[in-house]
N, C-alpha and C. Protein backbone atom coordinates (compact mmCIF):
# COMPACT_ATOMS: atom_id res chain seq x y z
N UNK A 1 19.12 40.99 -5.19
CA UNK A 1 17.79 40.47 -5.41
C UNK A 1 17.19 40.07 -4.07
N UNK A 2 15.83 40.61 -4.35
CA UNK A 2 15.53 40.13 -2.20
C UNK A 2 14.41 39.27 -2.56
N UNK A 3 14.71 38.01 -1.71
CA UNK A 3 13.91 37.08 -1.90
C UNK A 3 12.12 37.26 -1.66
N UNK A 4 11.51 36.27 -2.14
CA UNK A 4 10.29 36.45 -2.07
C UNK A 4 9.49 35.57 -0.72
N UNK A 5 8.75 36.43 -0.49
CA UNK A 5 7.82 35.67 0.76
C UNK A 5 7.68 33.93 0.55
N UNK A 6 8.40 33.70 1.25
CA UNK A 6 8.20 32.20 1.20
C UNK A 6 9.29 31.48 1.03
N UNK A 7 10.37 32.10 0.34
CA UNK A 7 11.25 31.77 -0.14
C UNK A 7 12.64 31.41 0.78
N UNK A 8 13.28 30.58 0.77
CA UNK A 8 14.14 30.24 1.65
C UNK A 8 15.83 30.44 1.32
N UNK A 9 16.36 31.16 1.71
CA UNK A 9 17.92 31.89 1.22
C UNK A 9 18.81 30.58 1.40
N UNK A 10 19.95 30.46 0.66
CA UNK A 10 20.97 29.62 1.00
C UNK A 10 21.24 28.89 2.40
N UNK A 11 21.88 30.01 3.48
CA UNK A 11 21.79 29.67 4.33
C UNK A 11 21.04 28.99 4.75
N UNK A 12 19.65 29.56 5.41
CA UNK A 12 18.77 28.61 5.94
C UNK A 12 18.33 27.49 4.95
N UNK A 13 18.56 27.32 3.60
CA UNK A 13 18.67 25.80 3.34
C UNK A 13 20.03 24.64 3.32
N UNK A 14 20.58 25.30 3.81
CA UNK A 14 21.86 24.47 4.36
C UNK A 14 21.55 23.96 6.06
N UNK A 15 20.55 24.33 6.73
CA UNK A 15 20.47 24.13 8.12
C UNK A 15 19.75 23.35 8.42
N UNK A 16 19.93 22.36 9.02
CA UNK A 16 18.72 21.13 9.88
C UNK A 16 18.01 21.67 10.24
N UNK A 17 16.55 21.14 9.75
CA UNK A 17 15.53 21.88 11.11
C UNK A 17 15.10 20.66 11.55
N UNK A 18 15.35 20.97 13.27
CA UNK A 18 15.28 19.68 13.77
C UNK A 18 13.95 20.20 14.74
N UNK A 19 12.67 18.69 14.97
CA UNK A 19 11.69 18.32 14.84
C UNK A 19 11.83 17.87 16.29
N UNK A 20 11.29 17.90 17.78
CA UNK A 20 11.49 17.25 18.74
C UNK A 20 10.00 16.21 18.60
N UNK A 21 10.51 15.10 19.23
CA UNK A 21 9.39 13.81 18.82
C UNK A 21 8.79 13.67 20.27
N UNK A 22 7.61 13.12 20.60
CA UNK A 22 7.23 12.91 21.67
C UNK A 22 6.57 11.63 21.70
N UNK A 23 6.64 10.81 22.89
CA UNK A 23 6.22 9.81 22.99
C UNK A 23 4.60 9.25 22.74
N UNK A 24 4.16 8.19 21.56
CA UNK A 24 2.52 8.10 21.10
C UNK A 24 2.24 6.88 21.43
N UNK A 25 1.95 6.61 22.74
CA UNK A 25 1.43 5.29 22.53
C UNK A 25 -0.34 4.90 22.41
N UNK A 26 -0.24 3.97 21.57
CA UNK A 26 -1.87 3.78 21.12
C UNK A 26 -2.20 2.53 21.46
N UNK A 27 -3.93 2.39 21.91
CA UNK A 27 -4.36 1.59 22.28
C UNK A 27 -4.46 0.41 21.41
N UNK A 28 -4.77 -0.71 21.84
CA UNK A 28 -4.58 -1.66 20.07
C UNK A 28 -6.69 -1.20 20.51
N UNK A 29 -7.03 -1.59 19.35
CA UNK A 29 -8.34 -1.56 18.54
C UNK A 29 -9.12 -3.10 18.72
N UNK A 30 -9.86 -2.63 19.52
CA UNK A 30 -10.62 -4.52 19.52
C UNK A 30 -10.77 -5.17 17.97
N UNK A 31 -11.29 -4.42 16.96
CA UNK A 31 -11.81 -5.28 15.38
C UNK A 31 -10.05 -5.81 15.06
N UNK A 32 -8.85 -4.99 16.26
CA UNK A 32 -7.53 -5.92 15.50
C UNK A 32 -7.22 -6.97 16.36
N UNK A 33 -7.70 -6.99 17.56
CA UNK A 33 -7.33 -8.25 18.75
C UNK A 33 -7.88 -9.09 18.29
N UNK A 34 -9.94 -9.20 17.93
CA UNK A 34 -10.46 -10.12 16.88
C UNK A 34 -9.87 -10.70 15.98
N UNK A 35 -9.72 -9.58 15.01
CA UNK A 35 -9.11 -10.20 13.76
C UNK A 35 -7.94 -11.47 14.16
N UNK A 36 -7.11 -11.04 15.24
CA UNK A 36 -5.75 -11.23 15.19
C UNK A 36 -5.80 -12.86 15.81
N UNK A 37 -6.98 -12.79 16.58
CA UNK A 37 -7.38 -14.25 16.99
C UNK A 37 -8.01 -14.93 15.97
N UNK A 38 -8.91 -14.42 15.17
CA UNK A 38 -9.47 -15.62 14.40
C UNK A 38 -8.49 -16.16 13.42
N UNK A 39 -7.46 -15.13 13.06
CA UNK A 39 -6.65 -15.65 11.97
C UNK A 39 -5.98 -16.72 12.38
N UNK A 40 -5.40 -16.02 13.50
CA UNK A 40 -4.67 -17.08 14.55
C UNK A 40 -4.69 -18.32 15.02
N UNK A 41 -6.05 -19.02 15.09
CA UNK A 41 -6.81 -19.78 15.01
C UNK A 41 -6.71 -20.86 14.00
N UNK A 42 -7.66 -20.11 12.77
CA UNK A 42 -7.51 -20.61 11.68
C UNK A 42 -6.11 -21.29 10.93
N UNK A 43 -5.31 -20.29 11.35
CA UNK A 43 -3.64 -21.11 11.14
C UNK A 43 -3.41 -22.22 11.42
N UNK A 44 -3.41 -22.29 12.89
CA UNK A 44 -3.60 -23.14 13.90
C UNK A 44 -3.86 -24.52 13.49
N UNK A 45 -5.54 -24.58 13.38
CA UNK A 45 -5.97 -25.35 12.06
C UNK A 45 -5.67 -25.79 10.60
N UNK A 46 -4.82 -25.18 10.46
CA UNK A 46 -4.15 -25.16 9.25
C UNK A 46 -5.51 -25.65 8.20
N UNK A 47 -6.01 -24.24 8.38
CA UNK A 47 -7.53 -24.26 7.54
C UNK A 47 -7.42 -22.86 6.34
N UNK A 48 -7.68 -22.58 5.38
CA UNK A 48 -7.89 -22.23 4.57
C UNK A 48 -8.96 -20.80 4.82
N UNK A 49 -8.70 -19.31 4.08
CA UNK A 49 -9.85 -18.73 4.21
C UNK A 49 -10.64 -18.68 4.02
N UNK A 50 -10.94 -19.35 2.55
CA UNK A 50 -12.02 -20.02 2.05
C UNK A 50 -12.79 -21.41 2.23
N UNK A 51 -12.08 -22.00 3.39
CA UNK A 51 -12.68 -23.07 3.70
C UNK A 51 -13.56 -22.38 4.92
N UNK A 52 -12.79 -21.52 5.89
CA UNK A 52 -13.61 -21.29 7.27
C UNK A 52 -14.48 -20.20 6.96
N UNK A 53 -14.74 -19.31 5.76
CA UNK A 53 -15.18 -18.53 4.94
C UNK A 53 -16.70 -19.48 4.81
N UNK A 54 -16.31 -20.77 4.03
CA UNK A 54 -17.79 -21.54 3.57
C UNK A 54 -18.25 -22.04 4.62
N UNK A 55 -17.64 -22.51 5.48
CA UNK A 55 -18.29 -22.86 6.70
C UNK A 55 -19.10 -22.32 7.83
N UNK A 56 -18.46 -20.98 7.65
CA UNK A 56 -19.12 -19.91 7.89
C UNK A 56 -20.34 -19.28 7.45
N UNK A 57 -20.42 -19.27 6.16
CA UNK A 57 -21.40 -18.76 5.24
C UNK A 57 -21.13 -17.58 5.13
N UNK A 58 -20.21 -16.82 5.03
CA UNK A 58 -19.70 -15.32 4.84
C UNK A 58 -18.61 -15.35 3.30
N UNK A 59 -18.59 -14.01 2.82
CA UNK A 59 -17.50 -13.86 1.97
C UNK A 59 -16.35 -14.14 2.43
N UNK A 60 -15.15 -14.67 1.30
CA UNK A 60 -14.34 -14.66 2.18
C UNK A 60 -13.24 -13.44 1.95
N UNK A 61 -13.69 -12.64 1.07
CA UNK A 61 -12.92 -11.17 0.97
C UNK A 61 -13.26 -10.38 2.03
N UNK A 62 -14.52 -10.80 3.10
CA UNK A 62 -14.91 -9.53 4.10
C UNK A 62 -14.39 -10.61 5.09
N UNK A 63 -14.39 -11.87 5.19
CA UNK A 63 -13.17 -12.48 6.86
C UNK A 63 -12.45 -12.43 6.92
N UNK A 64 -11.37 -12.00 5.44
CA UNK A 64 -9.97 -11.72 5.09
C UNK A 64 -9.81 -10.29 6.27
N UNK A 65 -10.62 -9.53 5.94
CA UNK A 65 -10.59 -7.87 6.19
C UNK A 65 -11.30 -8.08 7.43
N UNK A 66 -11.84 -8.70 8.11
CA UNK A 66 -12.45 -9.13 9.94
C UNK A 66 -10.86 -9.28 10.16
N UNK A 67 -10.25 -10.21 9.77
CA UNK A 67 -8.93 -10.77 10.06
C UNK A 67 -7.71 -9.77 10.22
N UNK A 68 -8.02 -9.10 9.07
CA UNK A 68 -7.03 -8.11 9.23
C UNK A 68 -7.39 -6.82 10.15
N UNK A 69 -8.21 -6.89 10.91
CA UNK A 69 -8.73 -5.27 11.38
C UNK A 69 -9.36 -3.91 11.05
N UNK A 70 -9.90 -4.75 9.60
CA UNK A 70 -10.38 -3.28 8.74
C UNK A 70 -11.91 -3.53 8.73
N UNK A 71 -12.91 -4.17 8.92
CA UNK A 71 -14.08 -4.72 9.31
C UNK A 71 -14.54 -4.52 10.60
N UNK A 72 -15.30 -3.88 11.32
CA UNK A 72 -15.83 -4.30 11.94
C UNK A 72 -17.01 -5.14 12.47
N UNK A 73 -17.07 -6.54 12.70
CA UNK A 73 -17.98 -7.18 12.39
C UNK A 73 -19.28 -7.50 13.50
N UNK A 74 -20.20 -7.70 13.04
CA UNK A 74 -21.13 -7.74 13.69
C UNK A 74 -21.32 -9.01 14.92
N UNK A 75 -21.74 -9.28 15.74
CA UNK A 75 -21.69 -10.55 16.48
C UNK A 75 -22.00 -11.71 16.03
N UNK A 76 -22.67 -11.54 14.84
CA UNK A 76 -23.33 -12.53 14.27
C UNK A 76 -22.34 -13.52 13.68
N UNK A 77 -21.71 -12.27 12.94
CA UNK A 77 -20.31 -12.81 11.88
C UNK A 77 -19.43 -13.40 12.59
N UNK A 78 -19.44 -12.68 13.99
CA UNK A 78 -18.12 -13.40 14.68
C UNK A 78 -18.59 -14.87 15.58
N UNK A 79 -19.54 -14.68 15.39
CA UNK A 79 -20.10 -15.84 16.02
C UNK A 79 -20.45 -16.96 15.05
N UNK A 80 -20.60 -16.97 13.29
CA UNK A 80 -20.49 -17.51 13.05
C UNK A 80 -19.16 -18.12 12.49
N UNK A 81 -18.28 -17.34 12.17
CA UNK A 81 -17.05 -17.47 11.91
C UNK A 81 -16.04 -18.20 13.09
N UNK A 82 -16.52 -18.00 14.23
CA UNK A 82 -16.00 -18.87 15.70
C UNK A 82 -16.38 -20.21 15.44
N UNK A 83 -17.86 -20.46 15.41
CA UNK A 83 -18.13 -22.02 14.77
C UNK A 83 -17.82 -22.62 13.81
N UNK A 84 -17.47 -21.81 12.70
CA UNK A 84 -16.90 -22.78 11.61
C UNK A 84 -15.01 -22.83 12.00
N UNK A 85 -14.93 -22.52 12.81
CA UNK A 85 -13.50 -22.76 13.77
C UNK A 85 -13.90 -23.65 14.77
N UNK A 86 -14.57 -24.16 14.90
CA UNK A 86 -14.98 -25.30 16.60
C UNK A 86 -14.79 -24.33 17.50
N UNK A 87 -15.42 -22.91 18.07
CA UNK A 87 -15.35 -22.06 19.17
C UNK A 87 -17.00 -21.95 19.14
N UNK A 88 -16.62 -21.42 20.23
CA UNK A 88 -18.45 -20.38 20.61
C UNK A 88 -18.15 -19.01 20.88
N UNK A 89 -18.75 -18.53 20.84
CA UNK A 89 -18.74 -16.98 20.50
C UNK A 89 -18.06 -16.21 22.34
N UNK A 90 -18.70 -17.03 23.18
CA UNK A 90 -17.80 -16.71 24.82
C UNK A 90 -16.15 -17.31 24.40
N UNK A 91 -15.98 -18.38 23.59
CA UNK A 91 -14.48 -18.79 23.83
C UNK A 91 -13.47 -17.63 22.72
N UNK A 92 -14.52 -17.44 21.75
CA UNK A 92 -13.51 -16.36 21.16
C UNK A 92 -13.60 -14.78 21.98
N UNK A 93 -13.85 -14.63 22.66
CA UNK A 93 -14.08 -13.21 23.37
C UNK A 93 -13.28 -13.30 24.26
N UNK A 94 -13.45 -14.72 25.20
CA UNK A 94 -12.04 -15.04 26.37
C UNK A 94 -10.85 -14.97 25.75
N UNK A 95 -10.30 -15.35 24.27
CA UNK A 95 -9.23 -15.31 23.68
C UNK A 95 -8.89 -14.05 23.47
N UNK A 96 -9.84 -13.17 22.81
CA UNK A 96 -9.89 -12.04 22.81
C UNK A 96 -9.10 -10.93 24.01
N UNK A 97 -9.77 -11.50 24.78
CA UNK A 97 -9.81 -10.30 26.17
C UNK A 97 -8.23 -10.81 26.73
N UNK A 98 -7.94 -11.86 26.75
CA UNK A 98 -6.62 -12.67 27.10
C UNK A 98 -5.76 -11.67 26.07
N UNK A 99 -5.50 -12.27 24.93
CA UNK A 99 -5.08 -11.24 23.71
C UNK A 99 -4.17 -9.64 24.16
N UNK A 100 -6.07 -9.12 24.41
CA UNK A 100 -5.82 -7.69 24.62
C UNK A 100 -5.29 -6.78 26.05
N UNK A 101 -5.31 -8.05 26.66
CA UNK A 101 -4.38 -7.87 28.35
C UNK A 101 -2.82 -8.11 27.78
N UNK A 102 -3.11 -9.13 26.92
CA UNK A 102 -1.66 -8.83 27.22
C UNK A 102 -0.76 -8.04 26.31
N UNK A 103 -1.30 -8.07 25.33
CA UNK A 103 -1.25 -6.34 24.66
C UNK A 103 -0.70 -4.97 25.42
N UNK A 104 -1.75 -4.75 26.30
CA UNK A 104 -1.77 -3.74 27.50
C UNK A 104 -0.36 -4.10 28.28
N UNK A 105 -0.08 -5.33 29.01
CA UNK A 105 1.19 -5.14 29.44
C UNK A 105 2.40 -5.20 28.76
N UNK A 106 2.26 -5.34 27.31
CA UNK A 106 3.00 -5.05 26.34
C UNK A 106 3.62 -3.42 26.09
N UNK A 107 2.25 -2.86 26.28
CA UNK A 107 2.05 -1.85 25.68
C UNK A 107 2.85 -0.97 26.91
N UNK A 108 1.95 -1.19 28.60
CA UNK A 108 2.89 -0.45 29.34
C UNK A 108 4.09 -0.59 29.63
N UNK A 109 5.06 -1.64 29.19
CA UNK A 109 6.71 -2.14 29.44
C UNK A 109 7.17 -0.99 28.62
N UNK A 110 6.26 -0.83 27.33
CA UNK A 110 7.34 -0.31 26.54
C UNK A 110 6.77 1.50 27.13
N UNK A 111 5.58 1.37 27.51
CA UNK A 111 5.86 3.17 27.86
C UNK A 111 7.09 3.22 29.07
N UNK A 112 6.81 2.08 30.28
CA UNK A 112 8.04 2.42 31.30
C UNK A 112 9.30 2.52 30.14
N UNK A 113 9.75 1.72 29.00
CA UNK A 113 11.09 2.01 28.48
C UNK A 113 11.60 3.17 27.89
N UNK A 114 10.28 3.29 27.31
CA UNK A 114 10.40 4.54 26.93
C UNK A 114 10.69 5.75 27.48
N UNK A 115 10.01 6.01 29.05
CA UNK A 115 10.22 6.79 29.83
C UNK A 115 12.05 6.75 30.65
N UNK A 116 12.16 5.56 30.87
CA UNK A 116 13.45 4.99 31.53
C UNK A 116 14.67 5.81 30.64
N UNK A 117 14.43 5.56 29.46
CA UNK A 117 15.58 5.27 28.50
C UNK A 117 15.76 6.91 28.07
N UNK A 118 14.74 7.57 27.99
CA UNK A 118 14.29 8.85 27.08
C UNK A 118 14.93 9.12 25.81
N UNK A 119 14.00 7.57 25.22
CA UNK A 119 13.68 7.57 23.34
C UNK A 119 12.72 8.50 23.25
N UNK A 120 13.04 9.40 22.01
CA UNK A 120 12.38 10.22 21.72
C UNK A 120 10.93 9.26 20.57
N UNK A 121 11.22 7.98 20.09
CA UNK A 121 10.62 7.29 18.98
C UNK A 121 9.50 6.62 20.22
N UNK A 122 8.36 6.07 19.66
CA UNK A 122 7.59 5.62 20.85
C UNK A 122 6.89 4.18 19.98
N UNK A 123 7.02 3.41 20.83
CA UNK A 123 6.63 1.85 20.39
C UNK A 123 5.09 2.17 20.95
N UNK A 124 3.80 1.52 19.48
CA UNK A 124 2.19 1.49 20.22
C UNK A 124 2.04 0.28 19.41
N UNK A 125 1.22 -0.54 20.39
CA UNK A 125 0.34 -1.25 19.61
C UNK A 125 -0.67 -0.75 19.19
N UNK A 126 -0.93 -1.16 17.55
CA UNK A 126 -1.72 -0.68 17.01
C UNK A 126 -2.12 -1.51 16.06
N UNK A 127 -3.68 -0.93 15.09
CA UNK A 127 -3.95 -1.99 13.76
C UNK A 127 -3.35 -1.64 12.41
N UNK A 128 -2.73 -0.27 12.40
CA UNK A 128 -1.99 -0.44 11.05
C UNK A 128 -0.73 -0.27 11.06
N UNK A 129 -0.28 -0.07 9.69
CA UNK A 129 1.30 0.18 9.46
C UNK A 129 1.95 1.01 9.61
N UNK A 130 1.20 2.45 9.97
CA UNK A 130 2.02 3.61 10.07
C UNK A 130 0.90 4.11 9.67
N UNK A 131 0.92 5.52 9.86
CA UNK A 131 0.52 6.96 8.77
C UNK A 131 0.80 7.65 8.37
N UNK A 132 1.36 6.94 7.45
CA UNK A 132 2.22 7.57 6.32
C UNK A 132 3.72 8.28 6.74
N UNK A 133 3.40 8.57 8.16
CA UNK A 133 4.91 9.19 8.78
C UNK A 133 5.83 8.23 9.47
N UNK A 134 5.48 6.82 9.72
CA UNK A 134 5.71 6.35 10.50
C UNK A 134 5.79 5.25 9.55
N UNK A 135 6.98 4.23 10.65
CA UNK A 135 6.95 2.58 9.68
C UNK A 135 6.47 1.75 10.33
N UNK A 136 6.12 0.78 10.03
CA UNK A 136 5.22 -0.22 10.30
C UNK A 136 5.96 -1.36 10.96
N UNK A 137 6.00 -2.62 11.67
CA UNK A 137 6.20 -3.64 11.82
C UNK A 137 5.24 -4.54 12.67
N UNK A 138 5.22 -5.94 11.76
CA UNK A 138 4.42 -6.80 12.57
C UNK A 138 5.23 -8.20 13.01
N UNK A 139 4.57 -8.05 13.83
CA UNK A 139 5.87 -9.72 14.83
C UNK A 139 4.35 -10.26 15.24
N UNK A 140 3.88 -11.22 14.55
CA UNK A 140 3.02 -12.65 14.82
C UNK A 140 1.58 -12.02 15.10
N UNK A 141 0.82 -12.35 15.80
CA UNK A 141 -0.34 -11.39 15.92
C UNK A 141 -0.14 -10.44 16.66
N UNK A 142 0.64 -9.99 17.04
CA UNK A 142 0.70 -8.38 17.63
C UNK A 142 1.08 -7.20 16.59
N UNK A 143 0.60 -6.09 16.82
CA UNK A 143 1.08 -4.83 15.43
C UNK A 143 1.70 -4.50 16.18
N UNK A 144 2.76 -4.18 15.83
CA UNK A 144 3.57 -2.59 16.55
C UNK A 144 4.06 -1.91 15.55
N UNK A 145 3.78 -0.63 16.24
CA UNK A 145 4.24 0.80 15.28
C UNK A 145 5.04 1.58 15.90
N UNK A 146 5.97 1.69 14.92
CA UNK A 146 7.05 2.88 15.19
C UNK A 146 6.56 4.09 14.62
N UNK A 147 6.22 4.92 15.49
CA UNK A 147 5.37 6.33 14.60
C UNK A 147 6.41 7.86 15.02
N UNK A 148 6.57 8.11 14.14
CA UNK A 148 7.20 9.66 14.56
C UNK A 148 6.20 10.56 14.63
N UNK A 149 6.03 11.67 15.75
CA UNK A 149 5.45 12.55 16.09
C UNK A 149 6.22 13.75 16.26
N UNK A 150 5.55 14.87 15.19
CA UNK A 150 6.31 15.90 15.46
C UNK A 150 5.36 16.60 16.16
């Protein structure tokens, strides 16, 4: 019987097919350095989302999602959402920019390790969990992703 186009014989389904990975590192996303400060913040305070939500005058299902990195919010929002935190809209941007520096030398340690070591897996900061190929981990306000790249 001769197999059909497409079709894969014994053999070659007994065989690894092996995938070489290459190193992905990603920039983190300002709406997640934001987010990652105001939440941060708010903890801090040991304030409520719905309290810095009303104080704010915003929903608090869309500061949830500012917070988490899936929003991008307007200056307005972040400026009012900074005040109902006791900030001004320059002190959350300095936190911000602080944040996302050090992100960056986060980010290049692990490309030198990466390069040093020659892991084929590549550590990025990033705002989500993966895509779909990749697993996720978060350690405090920083994302990092373990992403496989074929």
């Amino acid at each position: 019987m001769t197999p059909y186009a497409g079709e894969v014989n014994s053999f070659e389904r007994s065989q690894a097919r092996v995938i070489p990975l290459r190193p992905v590192i990603r920039e983190p996303l300002w709406r997640h350095v934001v987010g990652d400060v105001l939440r941060r913040e708010r903890l801090a305070q040991e304030r409520t989302l719905k309290d810095v939500a009303d104080a704010a005058r915003i929903s608090m299902p869309y500061l949830s999602e500012v917070e988490r990195g899936r929003k991008e919010a307007s200056s307005e929002v972040l400026a009012a959402a900074a005040r109902a935190l006791g900030l001004g809209l320059a002190d959350l941007l300095v936190l911000s920019q602080d944040e996302l520096a050090r992100l960056t030398q986060a980010r290049s340690a692990s490309e030198k390790a990466i390069r040093v070591a020659g892991v084929s897996v590549s550590v990025g900061v990033s705002g989500g969990t993966g895509t779909g190929a990749g697993t996720g981990v978060r350690t405090g306000s920083r994302r990092a992703e373990m992403c496989l790249a074929a």
